[in-house]
PDB file of N, CA and C in Angstrom:
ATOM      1  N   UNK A   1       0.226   1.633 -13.237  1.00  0.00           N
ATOM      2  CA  UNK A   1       0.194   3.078 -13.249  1.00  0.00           C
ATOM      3  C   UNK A   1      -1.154   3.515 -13.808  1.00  0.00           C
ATOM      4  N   UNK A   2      -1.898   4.265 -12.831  1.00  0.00           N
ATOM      5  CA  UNK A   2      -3.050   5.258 -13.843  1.00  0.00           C
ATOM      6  C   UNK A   2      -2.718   5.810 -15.019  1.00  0.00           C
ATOM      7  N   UNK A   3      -3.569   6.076 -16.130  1.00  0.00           N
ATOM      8  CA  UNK A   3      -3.040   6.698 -16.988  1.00  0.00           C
ATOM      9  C   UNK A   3      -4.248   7.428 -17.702  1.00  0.00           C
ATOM     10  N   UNK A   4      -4.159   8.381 -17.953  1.00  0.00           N
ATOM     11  CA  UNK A   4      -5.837   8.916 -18.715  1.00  0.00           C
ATOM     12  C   UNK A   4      -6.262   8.595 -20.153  1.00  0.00           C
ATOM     13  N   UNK A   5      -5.316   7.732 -20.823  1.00  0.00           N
ATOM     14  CA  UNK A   5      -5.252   6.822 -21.882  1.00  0.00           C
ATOM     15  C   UNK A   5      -4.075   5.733 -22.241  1.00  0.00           C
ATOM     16  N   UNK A   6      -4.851   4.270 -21.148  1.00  0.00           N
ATOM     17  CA  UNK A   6      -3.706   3.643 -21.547  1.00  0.00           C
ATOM     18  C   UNK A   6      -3.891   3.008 -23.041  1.00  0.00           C
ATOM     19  N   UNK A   7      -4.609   2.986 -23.657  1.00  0.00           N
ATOM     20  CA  UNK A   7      -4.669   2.725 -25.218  1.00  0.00           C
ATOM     21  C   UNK A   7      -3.309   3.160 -25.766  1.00  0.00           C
ATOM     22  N   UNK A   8      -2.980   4.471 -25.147  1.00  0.00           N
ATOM     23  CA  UNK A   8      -1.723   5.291 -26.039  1.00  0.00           C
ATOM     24  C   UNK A   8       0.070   5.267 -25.317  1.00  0.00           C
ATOM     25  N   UNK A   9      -0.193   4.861 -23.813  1.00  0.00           N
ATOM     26  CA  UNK A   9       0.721   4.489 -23.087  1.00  0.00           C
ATOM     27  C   UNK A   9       1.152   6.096 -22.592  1.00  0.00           C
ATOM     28  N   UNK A  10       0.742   6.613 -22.678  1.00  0.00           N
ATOM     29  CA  UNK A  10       1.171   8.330 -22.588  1.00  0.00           C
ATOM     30  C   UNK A  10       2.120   8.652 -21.540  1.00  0.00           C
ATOM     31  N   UNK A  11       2.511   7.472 -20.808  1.00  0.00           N
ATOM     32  CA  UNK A  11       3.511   7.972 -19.613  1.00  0.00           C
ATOM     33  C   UNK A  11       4.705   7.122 -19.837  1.00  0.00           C
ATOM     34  N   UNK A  12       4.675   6.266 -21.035  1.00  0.00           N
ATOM     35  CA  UNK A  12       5.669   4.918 -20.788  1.00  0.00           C
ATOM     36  C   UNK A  12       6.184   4.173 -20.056  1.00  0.00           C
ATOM     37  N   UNK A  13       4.832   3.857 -19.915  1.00  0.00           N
ATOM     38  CA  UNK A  13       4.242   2.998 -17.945  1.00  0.00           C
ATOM     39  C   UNK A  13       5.339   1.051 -18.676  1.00  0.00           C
ATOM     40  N   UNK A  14       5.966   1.024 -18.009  1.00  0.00           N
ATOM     41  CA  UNK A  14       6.695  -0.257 -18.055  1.00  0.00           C
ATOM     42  C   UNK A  14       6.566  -1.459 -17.718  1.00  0.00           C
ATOM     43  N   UNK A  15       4.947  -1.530 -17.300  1.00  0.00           N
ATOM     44  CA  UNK A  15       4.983  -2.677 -16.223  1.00  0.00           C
ATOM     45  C   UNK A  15       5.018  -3.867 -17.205  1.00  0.00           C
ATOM     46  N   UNK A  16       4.374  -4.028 -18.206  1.00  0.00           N
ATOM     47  CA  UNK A  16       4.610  -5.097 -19.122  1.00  0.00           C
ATOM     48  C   UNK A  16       5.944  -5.606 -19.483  1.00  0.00           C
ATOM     49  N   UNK A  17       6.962  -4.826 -20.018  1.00  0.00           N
ATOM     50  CA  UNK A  17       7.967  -4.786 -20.116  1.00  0.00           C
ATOM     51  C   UNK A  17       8.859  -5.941 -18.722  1.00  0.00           C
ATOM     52  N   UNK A  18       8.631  -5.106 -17.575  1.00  0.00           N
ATOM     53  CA  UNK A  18       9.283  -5.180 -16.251  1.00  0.00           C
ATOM     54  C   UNK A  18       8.579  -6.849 -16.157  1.00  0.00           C
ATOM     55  N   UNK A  19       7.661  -7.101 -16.375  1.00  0.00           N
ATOM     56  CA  UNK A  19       7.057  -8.307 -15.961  1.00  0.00           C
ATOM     57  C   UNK A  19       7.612  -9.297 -16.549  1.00  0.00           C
ATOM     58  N   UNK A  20       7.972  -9.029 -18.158  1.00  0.00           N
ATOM     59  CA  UNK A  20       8.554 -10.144 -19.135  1.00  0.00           C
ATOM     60  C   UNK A  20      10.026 -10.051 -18.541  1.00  0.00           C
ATOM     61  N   UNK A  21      10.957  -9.200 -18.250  1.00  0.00           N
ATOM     62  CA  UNK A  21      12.074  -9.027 -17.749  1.00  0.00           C
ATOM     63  C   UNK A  21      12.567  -9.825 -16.783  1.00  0.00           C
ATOM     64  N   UNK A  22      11.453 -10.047 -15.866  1.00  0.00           N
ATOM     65  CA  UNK A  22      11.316 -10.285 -14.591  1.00  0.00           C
ATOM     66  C   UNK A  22      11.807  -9.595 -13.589  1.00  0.00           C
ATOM     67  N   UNK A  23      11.772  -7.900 -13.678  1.00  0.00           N
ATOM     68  CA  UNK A  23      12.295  -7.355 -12.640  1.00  0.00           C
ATOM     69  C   UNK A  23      11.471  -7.262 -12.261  1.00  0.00           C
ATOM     70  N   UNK A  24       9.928  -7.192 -12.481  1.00  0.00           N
ATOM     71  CA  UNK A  24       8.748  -7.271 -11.524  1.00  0.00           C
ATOM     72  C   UNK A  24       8.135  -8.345 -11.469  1.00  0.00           C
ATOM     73  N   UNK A  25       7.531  -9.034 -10.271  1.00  0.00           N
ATOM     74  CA  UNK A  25       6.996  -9.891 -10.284  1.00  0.00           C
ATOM     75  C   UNK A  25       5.270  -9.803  -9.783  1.00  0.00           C
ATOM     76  N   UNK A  26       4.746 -11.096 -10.337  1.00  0.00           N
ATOM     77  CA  UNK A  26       3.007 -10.806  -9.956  1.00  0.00           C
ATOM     78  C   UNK A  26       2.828 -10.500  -8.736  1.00  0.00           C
ATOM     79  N   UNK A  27       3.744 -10.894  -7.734  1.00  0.00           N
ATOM     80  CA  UNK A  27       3.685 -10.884  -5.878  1.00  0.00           C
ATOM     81  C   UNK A  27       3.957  -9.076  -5.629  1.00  0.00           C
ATOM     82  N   UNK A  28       5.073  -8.776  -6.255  1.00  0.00           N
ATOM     83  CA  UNK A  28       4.649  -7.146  -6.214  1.00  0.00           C
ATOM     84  C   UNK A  28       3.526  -6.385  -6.410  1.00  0.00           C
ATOM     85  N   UNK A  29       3.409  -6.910  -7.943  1.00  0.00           N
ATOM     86  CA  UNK A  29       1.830  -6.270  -8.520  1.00  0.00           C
ATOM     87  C   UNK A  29       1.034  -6.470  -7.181  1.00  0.00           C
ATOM     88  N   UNK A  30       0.655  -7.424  -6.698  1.00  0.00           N
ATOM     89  CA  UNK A  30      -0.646  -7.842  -6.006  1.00  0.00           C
ATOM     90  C   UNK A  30      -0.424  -7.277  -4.607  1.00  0.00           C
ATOM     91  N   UNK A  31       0.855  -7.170  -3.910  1.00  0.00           N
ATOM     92  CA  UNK A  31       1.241  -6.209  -2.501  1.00  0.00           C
ATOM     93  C   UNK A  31       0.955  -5.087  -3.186  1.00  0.00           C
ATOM     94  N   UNK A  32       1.729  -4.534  -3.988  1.00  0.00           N
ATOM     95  CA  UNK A  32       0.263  -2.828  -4.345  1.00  0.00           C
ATOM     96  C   UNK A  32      -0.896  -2.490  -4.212  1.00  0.00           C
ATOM     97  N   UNK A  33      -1.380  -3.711  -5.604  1.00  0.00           N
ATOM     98  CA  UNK A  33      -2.489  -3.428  -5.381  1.00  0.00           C
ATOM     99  C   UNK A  33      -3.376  -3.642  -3.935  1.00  0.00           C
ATOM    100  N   UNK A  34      -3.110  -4.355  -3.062  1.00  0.00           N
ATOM    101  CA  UNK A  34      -3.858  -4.965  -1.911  1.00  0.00           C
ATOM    102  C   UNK A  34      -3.236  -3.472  -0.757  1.00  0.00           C
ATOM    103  N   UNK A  35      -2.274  -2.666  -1.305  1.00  0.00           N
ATOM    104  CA  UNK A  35      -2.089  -2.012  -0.099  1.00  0.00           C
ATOM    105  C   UNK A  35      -2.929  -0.364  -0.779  1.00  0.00           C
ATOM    106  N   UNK A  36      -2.775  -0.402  -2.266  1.00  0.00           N
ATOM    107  CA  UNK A  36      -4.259   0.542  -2.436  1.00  0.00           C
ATOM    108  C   UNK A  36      -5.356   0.300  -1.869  1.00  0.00           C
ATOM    109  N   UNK A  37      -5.684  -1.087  -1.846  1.00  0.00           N
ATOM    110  CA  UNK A  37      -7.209  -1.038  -1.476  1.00  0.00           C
ATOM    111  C   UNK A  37      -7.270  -1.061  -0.111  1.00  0.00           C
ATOM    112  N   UNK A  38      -6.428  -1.553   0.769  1.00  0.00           N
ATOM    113  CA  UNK A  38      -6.387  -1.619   2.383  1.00  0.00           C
ATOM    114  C   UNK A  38      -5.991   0.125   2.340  1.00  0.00           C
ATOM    115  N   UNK A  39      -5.746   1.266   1.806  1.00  0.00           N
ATOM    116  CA  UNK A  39      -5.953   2.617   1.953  1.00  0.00           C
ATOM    117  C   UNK A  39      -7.230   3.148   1.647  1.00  0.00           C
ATOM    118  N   UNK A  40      -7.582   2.775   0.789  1.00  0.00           N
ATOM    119  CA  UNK A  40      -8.850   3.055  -0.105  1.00  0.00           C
ATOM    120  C   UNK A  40     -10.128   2.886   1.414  1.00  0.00           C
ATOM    121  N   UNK A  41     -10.214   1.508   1.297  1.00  0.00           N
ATOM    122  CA  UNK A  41     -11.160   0.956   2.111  1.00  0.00           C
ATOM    123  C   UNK A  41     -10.872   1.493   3.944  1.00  0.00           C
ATOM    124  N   UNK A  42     -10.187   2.037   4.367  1.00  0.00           N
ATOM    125  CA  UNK A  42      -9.616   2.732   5.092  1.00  0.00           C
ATOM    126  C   UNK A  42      -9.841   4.030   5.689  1.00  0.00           C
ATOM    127  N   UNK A  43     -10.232   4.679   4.339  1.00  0.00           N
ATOM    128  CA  UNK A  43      -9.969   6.313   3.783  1.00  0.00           C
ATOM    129  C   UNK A  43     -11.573   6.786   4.703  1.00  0.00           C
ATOM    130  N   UNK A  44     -11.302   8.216   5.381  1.00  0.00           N
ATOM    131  CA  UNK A  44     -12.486   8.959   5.155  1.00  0.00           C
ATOM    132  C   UNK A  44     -13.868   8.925   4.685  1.00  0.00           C
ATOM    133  N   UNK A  45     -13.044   9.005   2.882  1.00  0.00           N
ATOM    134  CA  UNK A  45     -14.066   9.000   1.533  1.00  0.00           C
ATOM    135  C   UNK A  45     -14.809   7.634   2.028  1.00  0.00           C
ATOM    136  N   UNK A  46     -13.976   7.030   1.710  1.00  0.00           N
ATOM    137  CA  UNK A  46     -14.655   5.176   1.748  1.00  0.00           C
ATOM    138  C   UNK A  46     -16.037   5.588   2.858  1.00  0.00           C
ATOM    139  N   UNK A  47     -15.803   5.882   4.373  1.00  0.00           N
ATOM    140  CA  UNK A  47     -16.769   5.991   5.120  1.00  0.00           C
ATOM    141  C   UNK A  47     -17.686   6.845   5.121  1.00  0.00           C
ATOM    142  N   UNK A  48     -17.830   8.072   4.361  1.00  0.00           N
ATOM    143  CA  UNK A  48     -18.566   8.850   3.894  1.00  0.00           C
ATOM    144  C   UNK A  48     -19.348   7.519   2.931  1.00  0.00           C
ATOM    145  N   UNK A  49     -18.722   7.201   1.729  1.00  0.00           N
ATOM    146  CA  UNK A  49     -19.843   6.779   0.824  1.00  0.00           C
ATOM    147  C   UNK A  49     -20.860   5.837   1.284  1.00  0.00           C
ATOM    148  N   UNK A  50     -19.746   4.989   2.429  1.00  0.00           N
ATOM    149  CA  UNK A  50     -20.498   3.860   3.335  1.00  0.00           C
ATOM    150  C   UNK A  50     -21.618   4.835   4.147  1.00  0.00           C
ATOM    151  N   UNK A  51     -21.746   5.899   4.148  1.00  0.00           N
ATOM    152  CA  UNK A  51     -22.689   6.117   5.003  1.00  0.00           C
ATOM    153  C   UNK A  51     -22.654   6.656   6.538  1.00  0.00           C
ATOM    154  N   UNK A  52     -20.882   5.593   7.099  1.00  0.00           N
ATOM    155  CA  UNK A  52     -20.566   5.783   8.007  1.00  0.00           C
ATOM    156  C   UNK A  52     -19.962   6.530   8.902  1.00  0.00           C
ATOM    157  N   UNK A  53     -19.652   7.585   8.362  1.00  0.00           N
ATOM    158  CA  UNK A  53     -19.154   8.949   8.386  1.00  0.00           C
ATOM    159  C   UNK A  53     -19.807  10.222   7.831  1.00  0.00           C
ATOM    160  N   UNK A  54     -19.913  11.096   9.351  1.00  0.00           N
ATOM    161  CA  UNK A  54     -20.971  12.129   8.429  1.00  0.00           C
ATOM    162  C   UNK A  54     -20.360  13.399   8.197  1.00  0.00           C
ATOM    163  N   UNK A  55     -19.148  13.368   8.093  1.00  0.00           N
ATOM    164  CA  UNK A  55     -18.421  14.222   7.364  1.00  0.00           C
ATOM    165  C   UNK A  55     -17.462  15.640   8.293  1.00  0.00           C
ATOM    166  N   UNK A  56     -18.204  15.463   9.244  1.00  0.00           N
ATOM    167  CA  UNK A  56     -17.477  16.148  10.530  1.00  0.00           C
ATOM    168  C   UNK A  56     -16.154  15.556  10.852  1.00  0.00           C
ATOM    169  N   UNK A  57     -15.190  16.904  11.418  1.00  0.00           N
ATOM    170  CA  UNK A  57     -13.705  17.176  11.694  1.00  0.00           C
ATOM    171  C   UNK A  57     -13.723  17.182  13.063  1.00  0.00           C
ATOM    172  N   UNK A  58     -12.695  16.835  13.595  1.00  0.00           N
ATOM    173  CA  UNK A  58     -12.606  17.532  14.787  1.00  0.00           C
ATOM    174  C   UNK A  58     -10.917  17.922  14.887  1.00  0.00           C
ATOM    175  N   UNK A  59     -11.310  19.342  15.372  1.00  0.00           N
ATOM    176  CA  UNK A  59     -10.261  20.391  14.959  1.00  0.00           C
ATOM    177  C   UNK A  59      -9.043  20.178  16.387  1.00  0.00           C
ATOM    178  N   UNK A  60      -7.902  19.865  16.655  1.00  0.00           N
ATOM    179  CA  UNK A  60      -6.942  19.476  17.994  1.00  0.00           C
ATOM    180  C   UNK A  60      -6.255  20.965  17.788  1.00  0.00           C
ATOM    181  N   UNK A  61      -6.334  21.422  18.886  1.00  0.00           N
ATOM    182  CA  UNK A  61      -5.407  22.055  19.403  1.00  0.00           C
ATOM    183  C   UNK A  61      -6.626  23.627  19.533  1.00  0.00           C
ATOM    184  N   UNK A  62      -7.690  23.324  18.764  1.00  0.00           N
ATOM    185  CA  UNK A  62      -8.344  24.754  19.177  1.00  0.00           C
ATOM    186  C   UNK A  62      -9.290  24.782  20.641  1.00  0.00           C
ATOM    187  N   UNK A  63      -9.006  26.179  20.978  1.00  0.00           N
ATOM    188  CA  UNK A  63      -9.086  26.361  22.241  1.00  0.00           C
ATOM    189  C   UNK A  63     -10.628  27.548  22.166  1.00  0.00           C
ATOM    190  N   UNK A  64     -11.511  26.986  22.012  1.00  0.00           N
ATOM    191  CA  UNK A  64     -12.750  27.468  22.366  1.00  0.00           C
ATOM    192  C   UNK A  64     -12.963  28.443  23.273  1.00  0.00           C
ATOM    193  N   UNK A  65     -12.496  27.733  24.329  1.00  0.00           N
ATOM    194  CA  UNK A  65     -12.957  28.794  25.374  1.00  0.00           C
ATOM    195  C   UNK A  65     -12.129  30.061  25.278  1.00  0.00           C
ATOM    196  N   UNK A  66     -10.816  29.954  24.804  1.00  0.00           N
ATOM    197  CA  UNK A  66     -10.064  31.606  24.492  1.00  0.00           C
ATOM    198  C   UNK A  66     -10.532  32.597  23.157  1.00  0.00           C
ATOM    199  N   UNK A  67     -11.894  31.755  23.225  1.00  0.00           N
ATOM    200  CA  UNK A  67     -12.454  32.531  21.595  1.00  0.00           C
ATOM    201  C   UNK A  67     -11.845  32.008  20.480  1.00  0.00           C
ATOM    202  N   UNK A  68     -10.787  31.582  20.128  1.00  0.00           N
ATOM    203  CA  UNK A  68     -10.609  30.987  19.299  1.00  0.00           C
ATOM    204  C   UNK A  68     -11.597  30.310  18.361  1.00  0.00           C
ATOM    205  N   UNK A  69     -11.977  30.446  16.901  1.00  0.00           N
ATOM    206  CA  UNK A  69     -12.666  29.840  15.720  1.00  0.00           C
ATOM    207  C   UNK A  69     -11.784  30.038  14.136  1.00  0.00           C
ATOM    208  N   UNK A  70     -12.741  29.303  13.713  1.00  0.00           N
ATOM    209  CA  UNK A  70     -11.983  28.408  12.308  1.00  0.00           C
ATOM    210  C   UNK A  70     -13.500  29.521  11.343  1.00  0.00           C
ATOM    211  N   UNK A  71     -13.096  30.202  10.889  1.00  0.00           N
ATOM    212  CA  UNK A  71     -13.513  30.571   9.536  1.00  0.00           C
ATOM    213  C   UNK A  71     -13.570  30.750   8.220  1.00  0.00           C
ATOM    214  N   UNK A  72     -13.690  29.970   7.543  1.00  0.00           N
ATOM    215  CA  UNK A  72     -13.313  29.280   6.301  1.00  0.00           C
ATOM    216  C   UNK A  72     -14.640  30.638   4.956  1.00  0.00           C
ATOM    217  N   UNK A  73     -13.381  30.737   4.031  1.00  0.00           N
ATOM    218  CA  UNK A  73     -14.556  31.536   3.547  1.00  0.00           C
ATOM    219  C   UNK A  73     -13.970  30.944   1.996  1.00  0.00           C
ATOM    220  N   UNK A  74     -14.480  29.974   1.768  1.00  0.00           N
ATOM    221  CA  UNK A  74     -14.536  28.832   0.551  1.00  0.00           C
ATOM    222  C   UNK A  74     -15.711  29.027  -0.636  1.00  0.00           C
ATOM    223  N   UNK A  75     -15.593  29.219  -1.470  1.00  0.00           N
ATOM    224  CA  UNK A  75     -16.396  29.389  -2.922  1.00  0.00           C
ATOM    225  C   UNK A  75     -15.921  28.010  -3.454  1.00  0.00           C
ATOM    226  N   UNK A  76     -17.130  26.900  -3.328  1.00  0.00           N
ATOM    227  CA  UNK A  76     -17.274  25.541  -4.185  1.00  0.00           C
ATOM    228  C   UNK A  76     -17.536  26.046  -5.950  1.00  0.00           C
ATOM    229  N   UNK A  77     -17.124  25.576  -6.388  1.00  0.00           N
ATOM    230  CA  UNK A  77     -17.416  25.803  -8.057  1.00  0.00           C
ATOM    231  C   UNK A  77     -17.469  24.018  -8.955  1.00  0.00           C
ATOM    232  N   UNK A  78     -18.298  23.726  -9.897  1.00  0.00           N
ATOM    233  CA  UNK A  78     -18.517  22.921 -11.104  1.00  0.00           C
ATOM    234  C   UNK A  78     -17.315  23.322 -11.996  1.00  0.00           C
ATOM    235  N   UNK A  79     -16.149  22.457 -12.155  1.00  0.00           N
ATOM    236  CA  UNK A  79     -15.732  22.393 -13.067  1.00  0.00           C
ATOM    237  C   UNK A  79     -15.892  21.786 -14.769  1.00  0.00           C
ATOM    238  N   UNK A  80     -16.131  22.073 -15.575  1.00  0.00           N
ATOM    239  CA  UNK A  80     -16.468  21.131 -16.884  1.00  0.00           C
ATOM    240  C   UNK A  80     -15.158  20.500 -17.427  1.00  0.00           C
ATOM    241  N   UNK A  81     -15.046  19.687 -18.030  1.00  0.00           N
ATOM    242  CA  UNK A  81     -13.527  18.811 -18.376  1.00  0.00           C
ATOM    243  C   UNK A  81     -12.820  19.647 -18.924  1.00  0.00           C
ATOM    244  N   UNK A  82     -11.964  19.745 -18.556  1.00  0.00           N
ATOM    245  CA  UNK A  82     -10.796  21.058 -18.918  1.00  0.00           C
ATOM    246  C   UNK A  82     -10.969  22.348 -18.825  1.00  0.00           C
ATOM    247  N   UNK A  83     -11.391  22.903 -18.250  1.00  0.00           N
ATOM    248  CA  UNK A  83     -11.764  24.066 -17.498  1.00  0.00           C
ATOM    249  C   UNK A  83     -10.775  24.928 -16.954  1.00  0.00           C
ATOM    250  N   UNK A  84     -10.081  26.034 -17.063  1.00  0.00           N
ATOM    251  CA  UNK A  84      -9.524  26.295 -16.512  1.00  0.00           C
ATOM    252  C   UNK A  84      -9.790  26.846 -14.908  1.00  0.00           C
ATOM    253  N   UNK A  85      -8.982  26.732 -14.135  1.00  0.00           N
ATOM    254  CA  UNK A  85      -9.131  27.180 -12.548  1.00  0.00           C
ATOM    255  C   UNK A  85      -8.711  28.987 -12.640  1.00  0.00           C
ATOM    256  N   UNK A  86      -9.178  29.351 -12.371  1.00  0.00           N
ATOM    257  CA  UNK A  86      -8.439  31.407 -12.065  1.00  0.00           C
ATOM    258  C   UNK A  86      -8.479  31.587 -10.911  1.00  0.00           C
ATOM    259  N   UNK A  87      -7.534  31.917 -10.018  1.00  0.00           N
ATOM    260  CA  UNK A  87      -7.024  32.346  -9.127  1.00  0.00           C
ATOM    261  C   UNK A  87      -7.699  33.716  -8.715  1.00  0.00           C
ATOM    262  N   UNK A  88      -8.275  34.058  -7.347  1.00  0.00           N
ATOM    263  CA  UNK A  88      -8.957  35.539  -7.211  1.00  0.00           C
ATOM    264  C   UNK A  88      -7.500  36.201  -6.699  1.00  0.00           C
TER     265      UNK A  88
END
């Protein structure tokens, strides 16, 4: 489990526990983890950072020629760590 401090266990993530138990085993752990990274390595993002993707959509079902367009009117913002978000 992610955790934003596992020093403190803040979610009472069990896997240690589950492992000595033996309700989990290392063959689980490792099908997770291997099916994060076969998503990961997969992903969009991944091909963006690779380079290999230049970040373009392509939009199904819009119909150009009936005039139809996508206008997005998006304000990007810098969040600082804990920041609150406000809603317009």
């Amino acid at each position: 489990m992610v955790v934003d401090r596992p020093d403190t266990n803040s979610f009472d993530d069990n896997t240690g526990a589950a492992l000595a138990a033996g309700t989990l085993t290392r063959g689980e752990l490792l099908r997770s983890a291997a099916n994060i990274c076969r998503f990961v390595l997969q992903s969009p993002a991944m091909e963006r950072e690779l380079g290999i993707h230049d970040g373009t959509v392509e939009v199904v079902g819009l119909d150009e020629e009936a005039g139809q367009a996508i206008d997005f009117d998006v304000t990007y913002r810098h969040l600082e760590s804990g920041e609150a978000v406000q809603s317009e």
